[in-house]
C-alpha atoms as a PDB file:
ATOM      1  CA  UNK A   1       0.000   0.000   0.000  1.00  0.00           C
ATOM      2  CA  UNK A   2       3.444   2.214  -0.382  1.00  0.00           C
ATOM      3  CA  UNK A   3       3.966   5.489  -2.697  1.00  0.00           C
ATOM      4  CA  UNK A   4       7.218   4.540  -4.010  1.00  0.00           C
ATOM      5  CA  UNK A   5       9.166   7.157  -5.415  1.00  0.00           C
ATOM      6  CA  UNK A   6      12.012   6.358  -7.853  1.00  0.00           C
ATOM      7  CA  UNK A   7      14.879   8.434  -9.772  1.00  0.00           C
ATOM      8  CA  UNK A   8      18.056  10.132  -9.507  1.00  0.00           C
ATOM      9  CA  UNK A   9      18.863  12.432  -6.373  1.00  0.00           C
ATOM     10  CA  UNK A  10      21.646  14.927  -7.257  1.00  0.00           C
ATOM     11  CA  UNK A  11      23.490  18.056  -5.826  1.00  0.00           C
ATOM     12  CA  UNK A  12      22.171  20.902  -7.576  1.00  0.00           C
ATOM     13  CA  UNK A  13      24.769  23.378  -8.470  1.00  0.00           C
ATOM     14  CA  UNK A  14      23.536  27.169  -9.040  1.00  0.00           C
ATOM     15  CA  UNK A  15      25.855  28.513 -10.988  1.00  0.00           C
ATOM     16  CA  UNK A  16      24.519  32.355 -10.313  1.00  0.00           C
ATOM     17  CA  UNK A  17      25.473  31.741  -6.324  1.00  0.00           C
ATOM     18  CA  UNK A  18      27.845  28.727  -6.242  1.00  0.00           C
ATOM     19  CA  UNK A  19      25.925  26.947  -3.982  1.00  0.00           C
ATOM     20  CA  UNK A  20      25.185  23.373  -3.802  1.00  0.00           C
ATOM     21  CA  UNK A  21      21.599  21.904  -2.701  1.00  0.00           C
ATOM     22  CA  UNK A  22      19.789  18.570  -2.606  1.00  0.00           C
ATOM     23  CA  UNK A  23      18.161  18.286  -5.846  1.00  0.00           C
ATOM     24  CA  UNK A  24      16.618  16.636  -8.997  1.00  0.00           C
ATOM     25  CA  UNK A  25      13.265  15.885  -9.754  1.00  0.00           C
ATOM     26  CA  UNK A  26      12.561  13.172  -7.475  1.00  0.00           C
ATOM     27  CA  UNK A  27      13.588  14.688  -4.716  1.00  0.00           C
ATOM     28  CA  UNK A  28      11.685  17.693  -5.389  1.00  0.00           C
ATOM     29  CA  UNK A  29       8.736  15.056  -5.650  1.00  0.00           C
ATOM     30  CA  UNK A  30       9.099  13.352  -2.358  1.00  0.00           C
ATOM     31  CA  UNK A  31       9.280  16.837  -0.680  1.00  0.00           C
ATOM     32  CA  UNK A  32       6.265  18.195  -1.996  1.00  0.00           C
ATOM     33  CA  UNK A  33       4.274  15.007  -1.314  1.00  0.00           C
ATOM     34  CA  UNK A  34       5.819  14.611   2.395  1.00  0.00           C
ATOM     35  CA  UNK A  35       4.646  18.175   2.976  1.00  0.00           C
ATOM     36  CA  UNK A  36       1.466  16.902   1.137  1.00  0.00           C
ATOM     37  CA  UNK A  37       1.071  14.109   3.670  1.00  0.00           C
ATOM     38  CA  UNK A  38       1.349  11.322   0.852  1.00  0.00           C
ATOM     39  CA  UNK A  39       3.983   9.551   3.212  1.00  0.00           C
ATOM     40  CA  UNK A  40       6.222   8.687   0.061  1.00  0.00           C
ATOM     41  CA  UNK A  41       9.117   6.152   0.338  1.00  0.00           C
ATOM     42  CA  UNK A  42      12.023   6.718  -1.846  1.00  0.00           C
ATOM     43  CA  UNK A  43      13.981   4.767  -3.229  1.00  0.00           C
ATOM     44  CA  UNK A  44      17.662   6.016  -4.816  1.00  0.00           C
ATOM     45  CA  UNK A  45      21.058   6.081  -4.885  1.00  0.00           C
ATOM     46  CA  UNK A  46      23.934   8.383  -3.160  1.00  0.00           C
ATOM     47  CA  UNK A  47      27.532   8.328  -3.279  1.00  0.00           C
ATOM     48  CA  UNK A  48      28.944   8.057  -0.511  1.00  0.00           C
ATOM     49  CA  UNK A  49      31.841  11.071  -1.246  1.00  0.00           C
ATOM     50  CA  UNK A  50      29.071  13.654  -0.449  1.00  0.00           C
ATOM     51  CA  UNK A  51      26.107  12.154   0.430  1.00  0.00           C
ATOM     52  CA  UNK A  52      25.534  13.776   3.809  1.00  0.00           C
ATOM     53  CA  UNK A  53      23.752  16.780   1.988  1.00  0.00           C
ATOM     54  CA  UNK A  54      21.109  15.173   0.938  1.00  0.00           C
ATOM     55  CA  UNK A  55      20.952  12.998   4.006  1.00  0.00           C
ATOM     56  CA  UNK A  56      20.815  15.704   6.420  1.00  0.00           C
ATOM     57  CA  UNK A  57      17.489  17.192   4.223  1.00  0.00           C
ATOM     58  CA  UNK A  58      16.033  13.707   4.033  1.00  0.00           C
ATOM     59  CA  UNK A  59      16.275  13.598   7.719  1.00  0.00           C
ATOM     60  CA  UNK A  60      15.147  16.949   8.471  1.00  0.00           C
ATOM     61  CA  UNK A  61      12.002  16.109   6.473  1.00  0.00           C
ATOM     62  CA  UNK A  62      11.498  13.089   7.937  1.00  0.00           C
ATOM     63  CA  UNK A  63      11.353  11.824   4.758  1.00  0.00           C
ATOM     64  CA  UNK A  64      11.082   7.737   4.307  1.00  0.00           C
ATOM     65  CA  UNK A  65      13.846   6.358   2.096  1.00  0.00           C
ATOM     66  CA  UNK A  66      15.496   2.771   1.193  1.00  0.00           C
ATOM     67  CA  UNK A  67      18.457   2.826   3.548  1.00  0.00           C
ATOM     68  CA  UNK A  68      19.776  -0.576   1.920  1.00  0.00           C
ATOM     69  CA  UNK A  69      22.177   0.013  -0.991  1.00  0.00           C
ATOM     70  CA  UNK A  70      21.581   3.196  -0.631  1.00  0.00           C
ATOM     71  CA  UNK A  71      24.722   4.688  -0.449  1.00  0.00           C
ATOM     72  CA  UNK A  72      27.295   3.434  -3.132  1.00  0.00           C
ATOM     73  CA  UNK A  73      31.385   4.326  -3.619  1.00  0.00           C
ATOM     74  CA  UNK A  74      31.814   7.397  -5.311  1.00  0.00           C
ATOM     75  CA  UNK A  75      30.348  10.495  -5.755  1.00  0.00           C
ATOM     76  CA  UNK A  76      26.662  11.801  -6.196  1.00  0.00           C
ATOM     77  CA  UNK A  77      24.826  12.798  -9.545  1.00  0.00           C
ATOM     78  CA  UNK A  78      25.444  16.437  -9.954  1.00  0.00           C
ATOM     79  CA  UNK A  79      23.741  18.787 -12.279  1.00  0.00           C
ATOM     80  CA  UNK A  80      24.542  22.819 -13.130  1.00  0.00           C
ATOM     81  CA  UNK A  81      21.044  25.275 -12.544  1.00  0.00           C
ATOM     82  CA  UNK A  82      21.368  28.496 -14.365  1.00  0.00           C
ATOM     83  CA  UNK A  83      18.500  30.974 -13.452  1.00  0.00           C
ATOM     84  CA  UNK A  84      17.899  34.182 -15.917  1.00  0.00           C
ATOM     85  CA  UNK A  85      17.282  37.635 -14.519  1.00  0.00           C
ATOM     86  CA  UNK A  86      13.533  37.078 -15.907  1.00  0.00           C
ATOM     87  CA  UNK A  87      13.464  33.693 -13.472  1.00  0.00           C
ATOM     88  CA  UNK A  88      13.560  31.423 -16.331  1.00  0.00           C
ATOM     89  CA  UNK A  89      15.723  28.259 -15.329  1.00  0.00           C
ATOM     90  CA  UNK A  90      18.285  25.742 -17.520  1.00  0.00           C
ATOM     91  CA  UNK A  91      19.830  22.796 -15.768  1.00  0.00           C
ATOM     92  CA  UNK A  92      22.657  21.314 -17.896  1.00  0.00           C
ATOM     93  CA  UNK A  93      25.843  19.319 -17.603  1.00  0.00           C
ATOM     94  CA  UNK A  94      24.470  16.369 -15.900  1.00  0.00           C
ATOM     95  CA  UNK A  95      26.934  13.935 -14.326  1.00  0.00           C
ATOM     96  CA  UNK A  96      25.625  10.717 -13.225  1.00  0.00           C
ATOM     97  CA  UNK A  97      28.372   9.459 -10.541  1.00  0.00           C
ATOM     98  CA  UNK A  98      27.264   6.701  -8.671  1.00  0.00           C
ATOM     99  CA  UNK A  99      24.320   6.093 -11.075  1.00  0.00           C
ATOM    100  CA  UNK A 100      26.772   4.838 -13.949  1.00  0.00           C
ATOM    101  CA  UNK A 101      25.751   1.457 -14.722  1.00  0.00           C
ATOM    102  CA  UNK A 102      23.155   1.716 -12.185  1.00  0.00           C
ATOM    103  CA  UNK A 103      21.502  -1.838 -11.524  1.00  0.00           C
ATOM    104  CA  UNK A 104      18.860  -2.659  -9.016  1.00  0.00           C
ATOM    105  CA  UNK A 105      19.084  -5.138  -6.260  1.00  0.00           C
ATOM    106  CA  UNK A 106      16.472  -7.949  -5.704  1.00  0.00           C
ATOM    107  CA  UNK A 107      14.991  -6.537  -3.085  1.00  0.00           C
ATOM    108  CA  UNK A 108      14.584  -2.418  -4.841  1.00  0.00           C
ATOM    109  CA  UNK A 109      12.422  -5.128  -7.483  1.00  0.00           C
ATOM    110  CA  UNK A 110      10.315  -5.570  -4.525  1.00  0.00           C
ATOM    111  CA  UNK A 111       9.650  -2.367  -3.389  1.00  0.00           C
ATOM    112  CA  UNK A 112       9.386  -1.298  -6.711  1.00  0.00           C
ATOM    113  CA  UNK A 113       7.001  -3.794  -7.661  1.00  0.00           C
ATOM    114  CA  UNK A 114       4.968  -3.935  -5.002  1.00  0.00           C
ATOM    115  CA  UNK A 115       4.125  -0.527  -4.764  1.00  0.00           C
ATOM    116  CA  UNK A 116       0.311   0.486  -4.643  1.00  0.00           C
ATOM    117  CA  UNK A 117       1.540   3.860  -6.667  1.00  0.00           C
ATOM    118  CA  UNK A 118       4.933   3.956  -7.945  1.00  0.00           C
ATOM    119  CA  UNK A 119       6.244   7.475  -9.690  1.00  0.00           C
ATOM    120  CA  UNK A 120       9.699   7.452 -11.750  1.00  0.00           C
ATOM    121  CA  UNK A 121      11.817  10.149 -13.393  1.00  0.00           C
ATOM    122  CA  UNK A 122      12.759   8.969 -16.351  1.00  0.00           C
ATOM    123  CA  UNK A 123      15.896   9.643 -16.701  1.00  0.00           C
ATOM    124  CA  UNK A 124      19.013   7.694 -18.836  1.00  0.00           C
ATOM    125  CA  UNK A 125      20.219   6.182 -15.790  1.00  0.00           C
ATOM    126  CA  UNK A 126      16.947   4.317 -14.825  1.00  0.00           C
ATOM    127  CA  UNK A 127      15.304   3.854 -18.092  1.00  0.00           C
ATOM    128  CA  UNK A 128      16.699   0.522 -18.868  1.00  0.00           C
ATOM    129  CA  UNK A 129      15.726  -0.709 -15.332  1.00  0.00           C
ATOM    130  CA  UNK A 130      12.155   0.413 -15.517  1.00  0.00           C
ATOM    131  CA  UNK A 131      11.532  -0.848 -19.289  1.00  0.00           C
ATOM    132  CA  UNK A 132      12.998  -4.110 -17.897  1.00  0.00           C
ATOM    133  CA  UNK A 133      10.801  -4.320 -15.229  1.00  0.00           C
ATOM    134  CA  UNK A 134       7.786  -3.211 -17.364  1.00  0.00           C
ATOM    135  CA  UNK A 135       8.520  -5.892 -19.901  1.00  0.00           C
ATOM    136  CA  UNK A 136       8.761  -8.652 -17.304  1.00  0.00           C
ATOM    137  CA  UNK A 137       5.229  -7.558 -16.075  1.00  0.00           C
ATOM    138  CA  UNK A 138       6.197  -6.485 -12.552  1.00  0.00           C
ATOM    139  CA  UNK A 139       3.939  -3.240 -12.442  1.00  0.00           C
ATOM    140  CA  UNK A 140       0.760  -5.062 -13.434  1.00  0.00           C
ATOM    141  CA  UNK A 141      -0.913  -4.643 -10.001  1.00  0.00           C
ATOM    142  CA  UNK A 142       0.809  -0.749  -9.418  1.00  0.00           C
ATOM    143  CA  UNK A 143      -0.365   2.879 -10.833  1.00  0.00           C
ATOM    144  CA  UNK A 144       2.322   3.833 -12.710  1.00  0.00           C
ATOM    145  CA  UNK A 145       3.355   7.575 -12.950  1.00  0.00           C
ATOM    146  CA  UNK A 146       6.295   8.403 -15.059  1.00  0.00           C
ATOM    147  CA  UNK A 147       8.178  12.082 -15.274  1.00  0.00           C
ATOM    148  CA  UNK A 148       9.160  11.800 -18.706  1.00  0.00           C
ATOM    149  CA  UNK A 149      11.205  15.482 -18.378  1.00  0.00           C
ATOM    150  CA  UNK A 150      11.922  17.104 -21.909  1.00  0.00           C
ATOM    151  CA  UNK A 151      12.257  14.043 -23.745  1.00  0.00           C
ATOM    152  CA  UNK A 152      16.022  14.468 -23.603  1.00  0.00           C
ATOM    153  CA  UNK A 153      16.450  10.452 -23.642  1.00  0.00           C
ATOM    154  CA  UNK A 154      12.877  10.127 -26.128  1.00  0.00           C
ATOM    155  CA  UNK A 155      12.313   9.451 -29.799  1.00  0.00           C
ATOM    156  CA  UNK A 156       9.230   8.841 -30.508  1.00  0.00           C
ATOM    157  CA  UNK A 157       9.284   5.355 -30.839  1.00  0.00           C
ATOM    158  CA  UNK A 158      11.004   4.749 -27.468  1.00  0.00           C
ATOM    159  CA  UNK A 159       8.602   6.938 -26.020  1.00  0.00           C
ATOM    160  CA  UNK A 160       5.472   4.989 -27.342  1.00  0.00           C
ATOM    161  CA  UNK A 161       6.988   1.662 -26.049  1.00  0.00           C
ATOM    162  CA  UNK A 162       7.820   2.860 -22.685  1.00  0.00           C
ATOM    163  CA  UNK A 163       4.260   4.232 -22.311  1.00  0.00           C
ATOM    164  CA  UNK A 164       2.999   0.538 -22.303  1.00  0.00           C
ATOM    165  CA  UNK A 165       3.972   0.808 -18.931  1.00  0.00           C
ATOM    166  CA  UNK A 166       2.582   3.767 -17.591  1.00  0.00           C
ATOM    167  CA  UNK A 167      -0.846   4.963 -16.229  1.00  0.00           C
ATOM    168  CA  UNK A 168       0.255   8.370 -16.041  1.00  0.00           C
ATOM    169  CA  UNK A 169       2.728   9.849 -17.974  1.00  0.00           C
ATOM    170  CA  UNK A 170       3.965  13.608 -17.448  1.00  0.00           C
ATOM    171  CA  UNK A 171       5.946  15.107 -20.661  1.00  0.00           C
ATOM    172  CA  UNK A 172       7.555  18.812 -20.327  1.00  0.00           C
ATOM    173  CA  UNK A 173       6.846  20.168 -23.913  1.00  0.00           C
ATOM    174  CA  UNK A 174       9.178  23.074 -24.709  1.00  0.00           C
ATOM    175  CA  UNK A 175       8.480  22.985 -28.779  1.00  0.00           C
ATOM    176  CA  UNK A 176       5.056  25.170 -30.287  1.00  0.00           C
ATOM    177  CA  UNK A 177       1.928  23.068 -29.551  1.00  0.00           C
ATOM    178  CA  UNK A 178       1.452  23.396 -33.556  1.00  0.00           C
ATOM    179  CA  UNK A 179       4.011  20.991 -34.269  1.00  0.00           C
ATOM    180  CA  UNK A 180       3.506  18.214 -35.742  1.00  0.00           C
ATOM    181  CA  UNK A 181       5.669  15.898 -33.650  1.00  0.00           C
ATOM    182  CA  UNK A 182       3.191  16.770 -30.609  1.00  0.00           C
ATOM    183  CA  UNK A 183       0.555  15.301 -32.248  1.00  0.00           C
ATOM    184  CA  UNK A 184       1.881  12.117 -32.757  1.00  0.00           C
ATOM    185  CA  UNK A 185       3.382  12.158 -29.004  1.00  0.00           C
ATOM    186  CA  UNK A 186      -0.449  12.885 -28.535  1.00  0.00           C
ATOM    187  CA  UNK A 187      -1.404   9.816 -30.916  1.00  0.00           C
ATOM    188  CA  UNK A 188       1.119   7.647 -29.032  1.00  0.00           C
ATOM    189  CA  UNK A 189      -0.598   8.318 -25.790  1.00  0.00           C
ATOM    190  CA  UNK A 190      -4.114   7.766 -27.583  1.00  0.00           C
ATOM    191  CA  UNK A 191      -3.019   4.294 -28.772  1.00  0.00           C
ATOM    192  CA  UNK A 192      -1.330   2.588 -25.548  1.00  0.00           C
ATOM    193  CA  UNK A 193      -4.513   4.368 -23.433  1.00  0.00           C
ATOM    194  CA  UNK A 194      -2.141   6.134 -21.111  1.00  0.00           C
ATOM    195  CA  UNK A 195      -3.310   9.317 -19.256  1.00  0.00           C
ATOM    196  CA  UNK A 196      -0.480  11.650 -20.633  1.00  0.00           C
ATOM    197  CA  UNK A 197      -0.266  15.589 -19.420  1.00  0.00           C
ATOM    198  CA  UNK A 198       2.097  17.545 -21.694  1.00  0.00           C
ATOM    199  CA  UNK A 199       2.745  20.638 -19.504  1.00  0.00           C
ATOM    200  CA  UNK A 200       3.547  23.797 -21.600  1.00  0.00           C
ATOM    201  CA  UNK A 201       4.156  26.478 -19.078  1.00  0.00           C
ATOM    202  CA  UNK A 202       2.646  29.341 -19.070  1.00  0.00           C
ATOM    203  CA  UNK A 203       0.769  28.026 -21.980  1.00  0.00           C
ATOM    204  CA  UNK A 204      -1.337  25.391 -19.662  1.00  0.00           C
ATOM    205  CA  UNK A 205      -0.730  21.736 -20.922  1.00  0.00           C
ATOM    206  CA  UNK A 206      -2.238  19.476 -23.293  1.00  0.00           C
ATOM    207  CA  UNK A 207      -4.504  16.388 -21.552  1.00  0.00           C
ATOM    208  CA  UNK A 208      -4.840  13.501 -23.465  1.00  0.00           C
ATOM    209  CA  UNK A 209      -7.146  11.333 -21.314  1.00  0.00           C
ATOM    210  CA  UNK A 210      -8.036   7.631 -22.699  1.00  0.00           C
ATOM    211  CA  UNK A 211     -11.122   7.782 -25.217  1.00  0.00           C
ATOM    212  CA  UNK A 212     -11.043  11.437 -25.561  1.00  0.00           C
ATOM    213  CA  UNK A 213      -9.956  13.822 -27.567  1.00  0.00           C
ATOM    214  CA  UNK A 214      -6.841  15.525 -26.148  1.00  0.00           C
ATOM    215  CA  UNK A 215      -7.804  19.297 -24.803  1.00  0.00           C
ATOM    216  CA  UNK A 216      -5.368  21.952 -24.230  1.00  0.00           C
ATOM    217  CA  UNK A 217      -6.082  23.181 -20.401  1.00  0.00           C
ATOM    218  CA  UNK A 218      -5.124  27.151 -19.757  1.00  0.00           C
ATOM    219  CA  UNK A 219      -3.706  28.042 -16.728  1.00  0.00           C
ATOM    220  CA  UNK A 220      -4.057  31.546 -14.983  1.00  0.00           C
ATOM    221  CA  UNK A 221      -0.892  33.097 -16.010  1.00  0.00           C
ATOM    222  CA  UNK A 222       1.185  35.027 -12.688  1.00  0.00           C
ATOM    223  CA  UNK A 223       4.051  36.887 -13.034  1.00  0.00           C
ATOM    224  CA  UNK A 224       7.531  35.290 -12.007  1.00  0.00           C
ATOM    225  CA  UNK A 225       8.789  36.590  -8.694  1.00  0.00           C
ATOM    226  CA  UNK A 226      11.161  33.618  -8.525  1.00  0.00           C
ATOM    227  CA  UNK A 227      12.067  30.969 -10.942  1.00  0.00           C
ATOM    228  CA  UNK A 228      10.566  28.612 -12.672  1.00  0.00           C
ATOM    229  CA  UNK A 229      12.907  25.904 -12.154  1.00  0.00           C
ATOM    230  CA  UNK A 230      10.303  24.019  -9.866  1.00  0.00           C
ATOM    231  CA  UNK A 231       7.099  24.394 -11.679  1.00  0.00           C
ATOM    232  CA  UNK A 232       7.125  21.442 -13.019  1.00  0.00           C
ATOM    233  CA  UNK A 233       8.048  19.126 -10.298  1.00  0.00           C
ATOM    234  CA  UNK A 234       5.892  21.223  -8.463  1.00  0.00           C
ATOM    235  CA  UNK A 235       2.722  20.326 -10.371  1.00  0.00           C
ATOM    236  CA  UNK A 236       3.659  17.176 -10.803  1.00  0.00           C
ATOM    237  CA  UNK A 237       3.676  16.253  -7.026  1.00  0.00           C
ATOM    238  CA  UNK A 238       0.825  18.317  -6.345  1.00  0.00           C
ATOM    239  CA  UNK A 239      -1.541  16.547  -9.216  1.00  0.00           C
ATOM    240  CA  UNK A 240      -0.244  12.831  -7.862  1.00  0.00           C
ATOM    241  CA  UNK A 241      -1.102  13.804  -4.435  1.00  0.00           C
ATOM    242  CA  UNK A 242      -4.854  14.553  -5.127  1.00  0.00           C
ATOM    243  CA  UNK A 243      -5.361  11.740  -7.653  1.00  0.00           C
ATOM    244  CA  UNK A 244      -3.936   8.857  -5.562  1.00  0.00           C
ATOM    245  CA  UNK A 245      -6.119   9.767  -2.618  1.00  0.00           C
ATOM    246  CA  UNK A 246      -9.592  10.393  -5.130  1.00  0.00           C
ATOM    247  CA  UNK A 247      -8.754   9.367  -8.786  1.00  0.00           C
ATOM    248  CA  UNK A 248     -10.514  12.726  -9.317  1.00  0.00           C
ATOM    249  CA  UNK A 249      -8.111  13.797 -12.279  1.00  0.00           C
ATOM    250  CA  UNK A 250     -10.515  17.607 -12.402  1.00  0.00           C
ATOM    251  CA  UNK A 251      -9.384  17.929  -8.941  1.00  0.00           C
ATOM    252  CA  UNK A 252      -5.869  16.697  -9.351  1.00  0.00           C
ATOM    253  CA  UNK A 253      -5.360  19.291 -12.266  1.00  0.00           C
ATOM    254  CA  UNK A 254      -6.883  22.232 -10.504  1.00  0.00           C
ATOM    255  CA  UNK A 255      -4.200  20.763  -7.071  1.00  0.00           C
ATOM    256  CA  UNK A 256      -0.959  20.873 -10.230  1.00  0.00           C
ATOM    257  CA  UNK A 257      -2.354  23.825 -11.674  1.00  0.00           C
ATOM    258  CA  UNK A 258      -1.731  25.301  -7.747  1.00  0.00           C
ATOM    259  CA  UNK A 259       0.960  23.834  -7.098  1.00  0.00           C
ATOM    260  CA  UNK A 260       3.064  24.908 -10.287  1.00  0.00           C
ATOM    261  CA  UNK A 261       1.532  28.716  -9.733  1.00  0.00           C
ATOM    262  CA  UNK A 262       3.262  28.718  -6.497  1.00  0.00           C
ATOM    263  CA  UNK A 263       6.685  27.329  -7.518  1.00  0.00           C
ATOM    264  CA  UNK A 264       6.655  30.501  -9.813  1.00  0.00           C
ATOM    265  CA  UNK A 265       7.458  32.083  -5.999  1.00  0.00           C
ATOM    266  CA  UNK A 266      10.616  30.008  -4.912  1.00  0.00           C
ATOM    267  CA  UNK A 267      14.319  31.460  -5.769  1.00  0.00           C
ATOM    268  CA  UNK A 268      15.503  27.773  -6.224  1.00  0.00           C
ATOM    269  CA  UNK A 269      13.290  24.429  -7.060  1.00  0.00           C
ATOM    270  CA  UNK A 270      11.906  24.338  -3.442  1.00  0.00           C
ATOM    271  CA  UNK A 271      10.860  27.091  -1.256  1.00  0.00           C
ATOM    272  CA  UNK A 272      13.062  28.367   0.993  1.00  0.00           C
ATOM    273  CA  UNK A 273      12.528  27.036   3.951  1.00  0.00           C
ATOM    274  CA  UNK A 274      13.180  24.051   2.354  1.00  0.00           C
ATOM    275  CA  UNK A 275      17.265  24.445   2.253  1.00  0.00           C
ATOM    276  CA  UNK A 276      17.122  26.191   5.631  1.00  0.00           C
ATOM    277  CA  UNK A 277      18.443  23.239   7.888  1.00  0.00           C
ATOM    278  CA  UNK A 278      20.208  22.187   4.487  1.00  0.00           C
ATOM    279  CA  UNK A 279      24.341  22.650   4.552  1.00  0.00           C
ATOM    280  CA  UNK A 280      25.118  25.038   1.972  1.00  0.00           C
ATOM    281  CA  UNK A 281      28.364  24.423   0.272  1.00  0.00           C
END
């Protein structure tokens, strides 16, 4: 009966400030839905160079992890922020570390797979594991929610295969919502009946919901006064967090619709008080 989280946990590095935080998607999940009083479980992996970070802000947060195989030799994943002057946000020059050749153990299958709601960040270091998993069967009796970012690691045809294994599938479009290649991500999502939100900013997102014609949803547009480099997770944790507990997916979008508005407040991908009992490097 566990909401198993599942993905990367890095050191954010804001290149603006020099400072380091706990970061990455999933992490940025697990908060949100721990404040959200989802009681999430996370599973990841942390090297064990410069873990204690991200240790000290799980434990702050008394935030439920996998403490077996959890730390690895080596150093953490470790990504570069750069925020804009208008608070618009690029992460780039992702280093894995400890997540090169990253394998799960027999028993991460089991928590994995026995999950009532699982949620995964798709990203190239867990990719293979999940399709494998997917493939074998293992999710058949778990709700599925996938972050599928940018489509950095996508084609389309990768991306239709994977989404035989998703229930809910969250996309980060960044291209016009004319294009044509939209439309067949849109197609993709009609075909394998997943429940697929492409989120387009400021633009609202397109929902393609099984046996219905996909509808773009507008959001209320608010000005920046922070970043936007958490919207996304932000609406992404917010919309699980309303449609595990009712399967109400109006409700769920109006909760991510919230939820995003508000990251639009933060300075970094969480709100402040987040990082306060974090060690700043």
């Amino acid at each position: 009966m566990s909401n198993v989280l599942w993905g990367v946990v890095c050191l954010d590095h804001y290149t603006s400030t020099d400072e380091l935080l706990p970061g990455c998607g999933i992490l940025h999940n697990v908060y949100h839905l721990q404040q959200l009083g989802a009681a999430p479980l996370l599973l990841t992996r942390l090297g064990s160079d410069d873990a204690e970070i991200v240790m000290h802000f799980l434990a702050t947060h008394q935030i439920a992890v996998v403490t077996a195989d959890l730390l690895a030799p080596g150093a953490c994943a470790r990504i570069e922020v750069a925020v804009a002057a208008t608070g618009a946000a690029r992460v780039f020059g992702f280093d894995p570390g400890v997540w090169s050749n990253y394998h799960l153990k027999p028993h991460e299958e089991q928590t994995l797979t026995t999950a009532r709601h699982l949620h995964v960040v798709l990203t190239a270091p867990v990719i293979a594991e999940f399709t494998r998993l997917g493939a074998q069967g293992a999710f058949a009796d778990t709700l599925v929610s996938a972050d599928f970012l940018a489509l950095y690691d996508f084609d389309t045809i990768s991306f239709t295969e994977t989404l035989r294994y998703v229930d809910v599938a969250f996309v980060g479009w960044q291209g016009a919502i004319d294009d044509p290649r939209l439309q067949t991500l849109a197609q993709a999502a009609a075909a394998t009946r997943t429940l697929t939100l492409f989120t387009l900013g400021e633009r609202g997102l397109l929902l393609c919901e099984p046996g219905v014609p996909p509808r773009l949803e507008r959001v209320q547009a608010v000005p920046i006064t922070g970043s936007t480099n958490g919207c996304g997770d932000a609406f992404i944790s917010y919309f699980l967090a309303e449609y595990w507990r009712s399967r109400d997916l109006t409700a769920a979008l109006e909760q991510g619709k919230y939820g995003g508005a508000l990251a639009t407040t933060w300075r970094y991908a969480l709100p402040d008080e987040a990082y306060r009992t974090a060690d700043k490097q």
